[in-house]
Protein backbone atom coordinates (compact mmCIF):
# COMPACT_ATOMS: atom_id res chain seq x y z
CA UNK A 1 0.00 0.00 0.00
CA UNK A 2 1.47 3.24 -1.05
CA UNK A 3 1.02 6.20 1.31
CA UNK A 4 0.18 8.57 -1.21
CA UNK A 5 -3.28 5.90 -1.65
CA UNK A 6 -4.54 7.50 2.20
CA UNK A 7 -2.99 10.73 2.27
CA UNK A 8 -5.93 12.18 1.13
CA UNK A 9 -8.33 13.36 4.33
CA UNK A 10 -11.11 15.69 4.69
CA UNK A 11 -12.72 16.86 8.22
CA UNK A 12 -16.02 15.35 8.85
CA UNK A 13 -18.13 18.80 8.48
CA UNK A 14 -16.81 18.93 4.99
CA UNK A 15 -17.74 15.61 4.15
CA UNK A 16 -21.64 15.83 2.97
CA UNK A 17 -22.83 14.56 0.19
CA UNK A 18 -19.30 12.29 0.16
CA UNK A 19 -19.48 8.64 -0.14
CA UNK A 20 -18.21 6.44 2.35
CA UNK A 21 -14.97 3.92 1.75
CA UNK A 22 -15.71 1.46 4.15
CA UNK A 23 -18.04 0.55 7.08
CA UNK A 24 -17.81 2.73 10.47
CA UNK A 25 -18.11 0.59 13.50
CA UNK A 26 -20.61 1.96 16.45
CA UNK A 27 -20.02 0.13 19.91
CA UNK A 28 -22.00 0.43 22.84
CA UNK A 29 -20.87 -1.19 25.62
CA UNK A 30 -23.08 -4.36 26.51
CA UNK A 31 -25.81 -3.63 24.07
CA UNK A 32 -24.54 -2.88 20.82
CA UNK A 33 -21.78 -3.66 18.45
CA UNK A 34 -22.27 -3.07 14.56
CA UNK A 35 -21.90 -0.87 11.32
CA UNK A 36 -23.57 2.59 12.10
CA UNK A 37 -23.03 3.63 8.39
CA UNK A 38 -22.18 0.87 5.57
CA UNK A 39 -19.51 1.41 3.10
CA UNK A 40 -21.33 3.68 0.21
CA UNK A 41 -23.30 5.41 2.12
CA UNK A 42 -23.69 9.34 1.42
CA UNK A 43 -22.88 11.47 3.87
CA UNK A 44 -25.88 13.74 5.17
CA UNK A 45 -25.93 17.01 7.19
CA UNK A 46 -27.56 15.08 10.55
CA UNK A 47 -24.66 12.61 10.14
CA UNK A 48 -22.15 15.08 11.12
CA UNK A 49 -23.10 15.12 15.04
CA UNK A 50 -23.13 10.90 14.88
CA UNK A 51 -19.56 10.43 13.29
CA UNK A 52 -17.99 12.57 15.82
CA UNK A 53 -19.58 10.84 18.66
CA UNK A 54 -17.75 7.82 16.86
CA UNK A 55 -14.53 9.56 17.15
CA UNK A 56 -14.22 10.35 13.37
CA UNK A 57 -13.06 13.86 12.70
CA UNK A 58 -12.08 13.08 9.76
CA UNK A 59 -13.20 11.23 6.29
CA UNK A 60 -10.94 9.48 4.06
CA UNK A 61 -10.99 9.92 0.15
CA UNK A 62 -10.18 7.43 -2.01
CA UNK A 63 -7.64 7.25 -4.55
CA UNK A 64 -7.12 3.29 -5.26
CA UNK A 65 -4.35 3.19 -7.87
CA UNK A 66 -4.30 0.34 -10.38
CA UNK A 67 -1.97 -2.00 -8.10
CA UNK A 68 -4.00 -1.61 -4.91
CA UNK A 69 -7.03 -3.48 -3.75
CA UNK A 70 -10.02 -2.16 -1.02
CA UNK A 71 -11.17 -4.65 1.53
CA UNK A 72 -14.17 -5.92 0.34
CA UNK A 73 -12.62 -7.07 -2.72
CA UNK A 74 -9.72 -8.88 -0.77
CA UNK A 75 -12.11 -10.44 1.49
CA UNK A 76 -14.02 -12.13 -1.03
CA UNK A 77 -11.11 -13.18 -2.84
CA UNK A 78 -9.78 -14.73 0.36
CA UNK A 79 -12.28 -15.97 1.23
CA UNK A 80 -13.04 -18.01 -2.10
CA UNK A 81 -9.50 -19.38 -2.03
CA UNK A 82 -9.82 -20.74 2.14
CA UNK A 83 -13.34 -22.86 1.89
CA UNK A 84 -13.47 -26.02 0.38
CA UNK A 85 -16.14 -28.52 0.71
CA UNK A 86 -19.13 -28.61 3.18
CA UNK A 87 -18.67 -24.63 3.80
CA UNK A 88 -19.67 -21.51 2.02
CA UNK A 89 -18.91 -17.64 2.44
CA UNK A 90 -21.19 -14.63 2.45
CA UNK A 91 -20.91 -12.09 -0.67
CA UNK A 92 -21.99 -9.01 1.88
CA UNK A 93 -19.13 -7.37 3.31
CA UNK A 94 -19.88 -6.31 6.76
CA UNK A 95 -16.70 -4.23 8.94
CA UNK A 96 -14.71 -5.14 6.37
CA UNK A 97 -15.51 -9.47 6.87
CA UNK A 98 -16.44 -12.17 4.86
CA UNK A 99 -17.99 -15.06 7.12
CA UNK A 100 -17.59 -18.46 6.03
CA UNK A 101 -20.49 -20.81 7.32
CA UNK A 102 -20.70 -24.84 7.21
CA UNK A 103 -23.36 -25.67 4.77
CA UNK A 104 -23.71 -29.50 5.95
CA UNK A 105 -23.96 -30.65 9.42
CA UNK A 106 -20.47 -32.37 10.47
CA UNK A 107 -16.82 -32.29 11.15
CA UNK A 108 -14.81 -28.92 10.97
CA UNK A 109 -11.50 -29.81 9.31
CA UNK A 110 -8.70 -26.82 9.71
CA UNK A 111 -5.66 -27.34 7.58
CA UNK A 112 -3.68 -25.81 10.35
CA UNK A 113 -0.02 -25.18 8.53
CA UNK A 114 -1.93 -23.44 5.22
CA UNK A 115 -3.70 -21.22 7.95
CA UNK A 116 -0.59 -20.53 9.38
CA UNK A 117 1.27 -19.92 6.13
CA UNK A 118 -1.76 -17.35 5.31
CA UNK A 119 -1.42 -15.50 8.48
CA UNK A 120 2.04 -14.78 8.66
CA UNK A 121 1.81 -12.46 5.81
CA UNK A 122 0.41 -10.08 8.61
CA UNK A 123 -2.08 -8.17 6.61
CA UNK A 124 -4.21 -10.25 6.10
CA UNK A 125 -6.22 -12.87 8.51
CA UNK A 126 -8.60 -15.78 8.81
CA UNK A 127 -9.59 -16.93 12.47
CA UNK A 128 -11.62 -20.18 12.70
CA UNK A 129 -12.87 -22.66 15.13
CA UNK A 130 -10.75 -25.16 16.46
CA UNK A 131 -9.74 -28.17 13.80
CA UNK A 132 -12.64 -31.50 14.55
CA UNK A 133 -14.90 -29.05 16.05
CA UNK A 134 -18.34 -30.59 15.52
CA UNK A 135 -20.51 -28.34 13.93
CA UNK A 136 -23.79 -27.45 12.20
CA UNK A 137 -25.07 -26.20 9.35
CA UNK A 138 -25.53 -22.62 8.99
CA UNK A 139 -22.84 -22.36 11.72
CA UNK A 140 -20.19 -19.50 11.10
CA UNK A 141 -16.77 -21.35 11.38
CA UNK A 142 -14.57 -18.50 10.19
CA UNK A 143 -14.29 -14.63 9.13
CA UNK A 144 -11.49 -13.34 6.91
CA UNK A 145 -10.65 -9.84 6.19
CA UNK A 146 -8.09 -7.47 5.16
CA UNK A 147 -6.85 -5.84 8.19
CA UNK A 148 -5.83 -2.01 6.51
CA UNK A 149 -8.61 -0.37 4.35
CA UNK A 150 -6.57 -0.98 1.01
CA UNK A 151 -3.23 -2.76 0.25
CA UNK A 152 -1.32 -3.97 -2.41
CA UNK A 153 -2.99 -6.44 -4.87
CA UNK A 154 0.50 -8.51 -5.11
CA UNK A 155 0.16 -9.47 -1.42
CA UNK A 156 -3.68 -10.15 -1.56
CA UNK A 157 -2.85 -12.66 -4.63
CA UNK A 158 0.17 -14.25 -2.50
CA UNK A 159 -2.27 -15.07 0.12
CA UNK A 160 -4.94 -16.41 -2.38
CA UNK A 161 -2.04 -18.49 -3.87
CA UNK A 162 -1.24 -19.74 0.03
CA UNK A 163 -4.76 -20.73 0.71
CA UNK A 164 -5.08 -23.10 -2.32
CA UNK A 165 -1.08 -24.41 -2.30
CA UNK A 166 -2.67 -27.50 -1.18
CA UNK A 167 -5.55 -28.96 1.24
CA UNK A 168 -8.77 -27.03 1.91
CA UNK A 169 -7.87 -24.79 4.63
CA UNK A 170 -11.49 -24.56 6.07
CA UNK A 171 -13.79 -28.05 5.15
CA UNK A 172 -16.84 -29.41 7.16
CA UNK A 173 -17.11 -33.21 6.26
CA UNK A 174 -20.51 -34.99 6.95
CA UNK A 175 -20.71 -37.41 9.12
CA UNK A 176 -21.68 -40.83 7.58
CA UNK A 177 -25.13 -42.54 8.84
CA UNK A 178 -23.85 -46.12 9.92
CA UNK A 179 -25.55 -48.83 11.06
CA UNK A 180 -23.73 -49.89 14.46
CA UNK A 181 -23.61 -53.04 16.83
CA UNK A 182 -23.10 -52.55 20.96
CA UNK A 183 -21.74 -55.13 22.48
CA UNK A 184 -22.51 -55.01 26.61
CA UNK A 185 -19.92 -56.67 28.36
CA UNK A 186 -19.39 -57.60 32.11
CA UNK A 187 -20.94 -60.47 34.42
CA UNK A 188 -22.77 -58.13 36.48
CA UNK A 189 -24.88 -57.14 33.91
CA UNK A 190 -25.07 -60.83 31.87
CA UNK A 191 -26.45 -62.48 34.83
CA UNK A 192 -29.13 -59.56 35.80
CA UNK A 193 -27.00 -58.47 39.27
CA UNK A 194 -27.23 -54.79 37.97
CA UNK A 195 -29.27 -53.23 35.45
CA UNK A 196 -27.10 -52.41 32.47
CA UNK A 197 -26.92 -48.39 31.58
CA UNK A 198 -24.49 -48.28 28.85
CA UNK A 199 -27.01 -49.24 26.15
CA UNK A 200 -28.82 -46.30 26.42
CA UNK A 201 -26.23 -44.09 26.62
CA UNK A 202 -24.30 -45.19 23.19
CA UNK A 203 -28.12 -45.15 21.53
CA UNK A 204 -28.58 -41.59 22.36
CA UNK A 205 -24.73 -40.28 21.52
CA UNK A 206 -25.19 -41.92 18.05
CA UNK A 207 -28.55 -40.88 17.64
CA UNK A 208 -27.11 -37.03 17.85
CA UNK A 209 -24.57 -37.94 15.11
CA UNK A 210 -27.46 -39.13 12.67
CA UNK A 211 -26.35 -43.28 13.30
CA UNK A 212 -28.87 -45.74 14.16
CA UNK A 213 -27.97 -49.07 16.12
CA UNK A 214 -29.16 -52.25 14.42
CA UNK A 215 -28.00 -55.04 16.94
CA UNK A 216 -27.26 -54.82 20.58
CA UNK A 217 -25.70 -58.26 22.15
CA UNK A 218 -24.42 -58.74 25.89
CA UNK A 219 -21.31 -60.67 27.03
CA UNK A 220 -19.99 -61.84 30.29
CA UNK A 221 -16.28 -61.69 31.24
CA UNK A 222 -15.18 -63.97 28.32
CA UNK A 223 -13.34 -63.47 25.63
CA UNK A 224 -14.54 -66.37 23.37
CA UNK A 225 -18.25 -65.08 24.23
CA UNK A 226 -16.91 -61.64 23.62
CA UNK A 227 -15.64 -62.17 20.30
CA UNK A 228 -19.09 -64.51 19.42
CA UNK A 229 -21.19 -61.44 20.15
CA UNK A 230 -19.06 -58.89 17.91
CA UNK A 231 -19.34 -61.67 15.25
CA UNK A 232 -22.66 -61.98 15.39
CA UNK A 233 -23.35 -57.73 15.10
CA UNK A 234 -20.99 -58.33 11.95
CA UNK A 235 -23.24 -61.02 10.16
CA UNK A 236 -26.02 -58.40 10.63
CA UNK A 237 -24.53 -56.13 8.85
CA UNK A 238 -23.02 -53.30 11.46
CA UNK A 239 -21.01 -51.08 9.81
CA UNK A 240 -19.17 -50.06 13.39
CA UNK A 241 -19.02 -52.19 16.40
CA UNK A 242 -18.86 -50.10 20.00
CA UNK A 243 -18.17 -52.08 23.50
CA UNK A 244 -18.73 -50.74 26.78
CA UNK A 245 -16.96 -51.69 30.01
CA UNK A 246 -14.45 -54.46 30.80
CA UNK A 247 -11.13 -52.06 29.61
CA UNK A 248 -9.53 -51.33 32.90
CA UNK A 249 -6.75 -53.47 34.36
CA UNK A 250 -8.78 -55.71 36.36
CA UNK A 251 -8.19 -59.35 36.00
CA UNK A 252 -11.98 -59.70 35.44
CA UNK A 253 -11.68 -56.55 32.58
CA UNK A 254 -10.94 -59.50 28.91
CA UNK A 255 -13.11 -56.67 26.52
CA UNK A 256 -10.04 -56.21 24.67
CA UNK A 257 -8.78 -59.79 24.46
CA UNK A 258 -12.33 -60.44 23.15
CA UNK A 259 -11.97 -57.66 20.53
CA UNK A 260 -8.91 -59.16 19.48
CA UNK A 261 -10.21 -62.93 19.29
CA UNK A 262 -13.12 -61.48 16.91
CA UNK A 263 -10.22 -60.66 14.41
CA UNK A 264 -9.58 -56.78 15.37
CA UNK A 265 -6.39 -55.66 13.64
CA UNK A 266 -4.09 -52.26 13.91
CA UNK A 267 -5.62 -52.17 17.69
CA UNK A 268 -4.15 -49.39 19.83
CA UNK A 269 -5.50 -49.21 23.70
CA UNK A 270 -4.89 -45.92 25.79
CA UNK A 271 -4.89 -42.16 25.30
CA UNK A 272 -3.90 -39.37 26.88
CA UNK A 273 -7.44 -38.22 27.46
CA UNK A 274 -9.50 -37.94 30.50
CA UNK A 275 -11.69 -39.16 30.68
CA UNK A 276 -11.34 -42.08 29.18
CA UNK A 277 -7.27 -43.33 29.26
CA UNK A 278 -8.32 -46.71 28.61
CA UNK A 279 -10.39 -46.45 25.20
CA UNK A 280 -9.19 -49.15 22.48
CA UNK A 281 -9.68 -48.26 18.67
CA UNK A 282 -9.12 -51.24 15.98
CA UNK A 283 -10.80 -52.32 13.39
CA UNK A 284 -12.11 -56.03 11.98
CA UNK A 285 -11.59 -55.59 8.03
CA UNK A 286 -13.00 -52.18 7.06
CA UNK A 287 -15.53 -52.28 10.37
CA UNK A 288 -13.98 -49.81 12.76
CA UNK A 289 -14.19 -51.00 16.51
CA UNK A 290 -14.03 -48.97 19.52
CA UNK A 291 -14.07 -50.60 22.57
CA UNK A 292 -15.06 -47.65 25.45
CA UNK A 293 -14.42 -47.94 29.08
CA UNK A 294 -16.67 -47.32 32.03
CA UNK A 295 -16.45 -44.06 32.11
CA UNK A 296 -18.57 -43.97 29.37
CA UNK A 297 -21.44 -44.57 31.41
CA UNK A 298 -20.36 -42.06 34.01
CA UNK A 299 -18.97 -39.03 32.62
CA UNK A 300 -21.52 -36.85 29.98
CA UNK A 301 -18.27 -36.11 27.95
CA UNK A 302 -15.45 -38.39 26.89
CA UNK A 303 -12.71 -39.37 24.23
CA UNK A 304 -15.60 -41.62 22.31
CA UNK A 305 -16.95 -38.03 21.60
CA UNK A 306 -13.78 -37.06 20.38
CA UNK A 307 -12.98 -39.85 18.04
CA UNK A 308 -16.41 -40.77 16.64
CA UNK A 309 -17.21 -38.19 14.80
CA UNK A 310 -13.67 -38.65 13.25
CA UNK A 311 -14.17 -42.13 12.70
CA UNK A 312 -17.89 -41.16 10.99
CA UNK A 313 -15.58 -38.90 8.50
CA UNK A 314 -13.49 -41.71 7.17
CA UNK A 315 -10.64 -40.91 8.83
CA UNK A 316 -8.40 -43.80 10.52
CA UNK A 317 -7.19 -43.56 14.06
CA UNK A 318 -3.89 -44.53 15.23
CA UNK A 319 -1.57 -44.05 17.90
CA UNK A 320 -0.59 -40.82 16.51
CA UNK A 321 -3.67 -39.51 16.14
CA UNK A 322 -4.86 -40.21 19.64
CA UNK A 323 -1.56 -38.92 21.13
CA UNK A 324 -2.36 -35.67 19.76
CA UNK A 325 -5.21 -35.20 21.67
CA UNK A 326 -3.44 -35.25 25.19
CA UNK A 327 -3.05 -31.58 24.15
CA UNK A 328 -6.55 -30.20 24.88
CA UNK A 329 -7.33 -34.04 26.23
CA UNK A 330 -8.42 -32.98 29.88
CA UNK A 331 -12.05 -32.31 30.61
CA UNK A 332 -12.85 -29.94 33.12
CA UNK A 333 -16.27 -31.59 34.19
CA UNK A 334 -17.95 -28.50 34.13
CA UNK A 335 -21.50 -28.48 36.38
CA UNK A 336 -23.20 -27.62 33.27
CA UNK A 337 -21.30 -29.23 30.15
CA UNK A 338 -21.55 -26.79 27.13
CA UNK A 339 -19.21 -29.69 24.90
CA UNK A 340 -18.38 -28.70 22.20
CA UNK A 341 -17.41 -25.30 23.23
CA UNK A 342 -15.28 -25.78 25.63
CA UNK A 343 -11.46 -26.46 25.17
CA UNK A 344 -12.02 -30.07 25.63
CA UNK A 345 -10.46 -31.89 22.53
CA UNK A 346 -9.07 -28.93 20.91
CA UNK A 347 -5.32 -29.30 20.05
């Protein structure tokens, strides 16, 4: 941005009949925070008393030479080149912002080093939610704007050519609709001494990610009988097999032997989440399996929240990926959970 492209100022009780360059922000503390007059608005006598009450003494006059660019234009630019799939930006210009909104209910993806790269250039910005932030549609996810009035077009187009140098850097992914199998395990609840709780609680958390469950079997403390109930969800046709209980060290606690005699490969047990340290992720051919601790049942909040909707995406969950999440991995057990805005799960 050349200086010569602001120098050009006018006081405000000169300004009638001038149009504005740009939004001017009004804020009023606890009530009110918004444009007071929108870019292209002409400037009337009764306007006068308002825009100093805003602080503005002065109007700027635009001179945009042929290698400069205003904001609104570099916001929609930018923001064109950040969304990818499953979101969609605004074509009003409001303070200078473009708003990018999910369009499909599902899984914010952030492609975290493109953001980054985009950033740095300093004149520019995104901000967005947190990477696998669940979401839904019509949800705003990120703004973008140009953070001067005008600058140079060359730096607008390097970070256009930033935000598309590879991945997406803003996606919401749907969550697929799957057809899942519970598996109840633990004596206590196979021979009636308790009244089982889990089930109900797995129903409803899948319910709220649009999955229905198809087969439910229970299991004592044995792996063979373990690994025949998991089977048996299989021949029915689950598309994702979730156990409850039996993960802790306990001699009595075989879930994950039974997980691994129904033929679950690429099986990684603990994270670095709490709660729930002791969840197991695998998978039996292309069936994912997650085998959740009791916890589950206690705690409103847990890794399974974390990783299911990832697992729902497509993506595959290793050791690496669940390592990451001891970052952002402890729950604060809030009295009133507001999960999923919170800081629970976000690296």
């Amino acid at each position: 941005m050349t200086q010569a492209t602001l120098q050009i100022t006018i006081p405000v009780e000169q300004a009638v009949g001038m149009v504005l360059p740009h939004d001017i922000t009004e804020i009023v503390k606890d009530s009110f925070k918004g444009r007071a007059f929108k870019k292209g608005h002409i400037i009337r006598l009764e306007d006068i008393d308002h825009l100093r009450r805003l602080g503005k003494e002065h109007i700027y006059v635009l001179q945009l030479g042929p290698d400069d660019i205003h904001e609104n234009e570099a916001a929609l630019r930018m923001a064109e080149a950040l969304t990818g799939t499953g979101v969609e930006y605004s074509p009003e210009i409001i303070e200078g912002k473009a708003t990018i909104t999910a369009t499909v209910d599902g899984l914010l993806k952030i492609n975290r080093e493109a953001l980054l790269q985009f950033n740095l250039l300093g004149e520019v910005m995104c901000a967005t939610l947190q990477d696998n932030t669940p979401v839904s549609k019509g949800e705003q996810v990120a703004a973008t704007r140009l953070i001067p009035l005008m600058a140079q077009r060359q730096m607008v187009t390097e970070a256009v050519a930033r935000a598309t140098s590879g991945m997406p850097v803003i996606q919401v992914l749907p969550l697929a609709k799957v057809r899942a199998g519970l598996v109840i395990t633990g004596s206590e609840v196979f021979y009636g001494r308790i009244q089982d709780r889990f089930e109900q609680v797995l129903r409803e958390k899948l319910a709220r990610l649009g999955s229905t469950v198809t087969s439910v079997g229970f299991a004592p403390d044995d792996p063979a009988l373990i690994a025949a109930e998991i089977r048996t969800c299989l021949e029915h046709g689950a598309q994702l097999i979730v156990t409850s209980g039996g993960m802790s060290v306990d001699p009595d606690d075989v879930t994950r032997l039974g997980i691994k005699e129904a033929g679950a490969e690429a099986m990684v047990y603990g994270t670095p989440v709490l709660p729930g340290a002791m969840f197991l992720v695998g998978r039996i051919g292309t069936v994912p399996v997650l085998g959740v601790p009791a916890c589950g049942m206690f705690h409103k909040i847990t890794v399974l929240d974390l990783v299911l909707p990832r697992i729902l995406t497509g993506e595959s969950i290793g050791r690496e990926e669940l390592a990451a999440m001891g970052h952002g991995g402890l729950c604060r057990n809030c009295t009133h959970c507001q999960y999923p805005v919170c800081s629970f799960g976000k690296t």
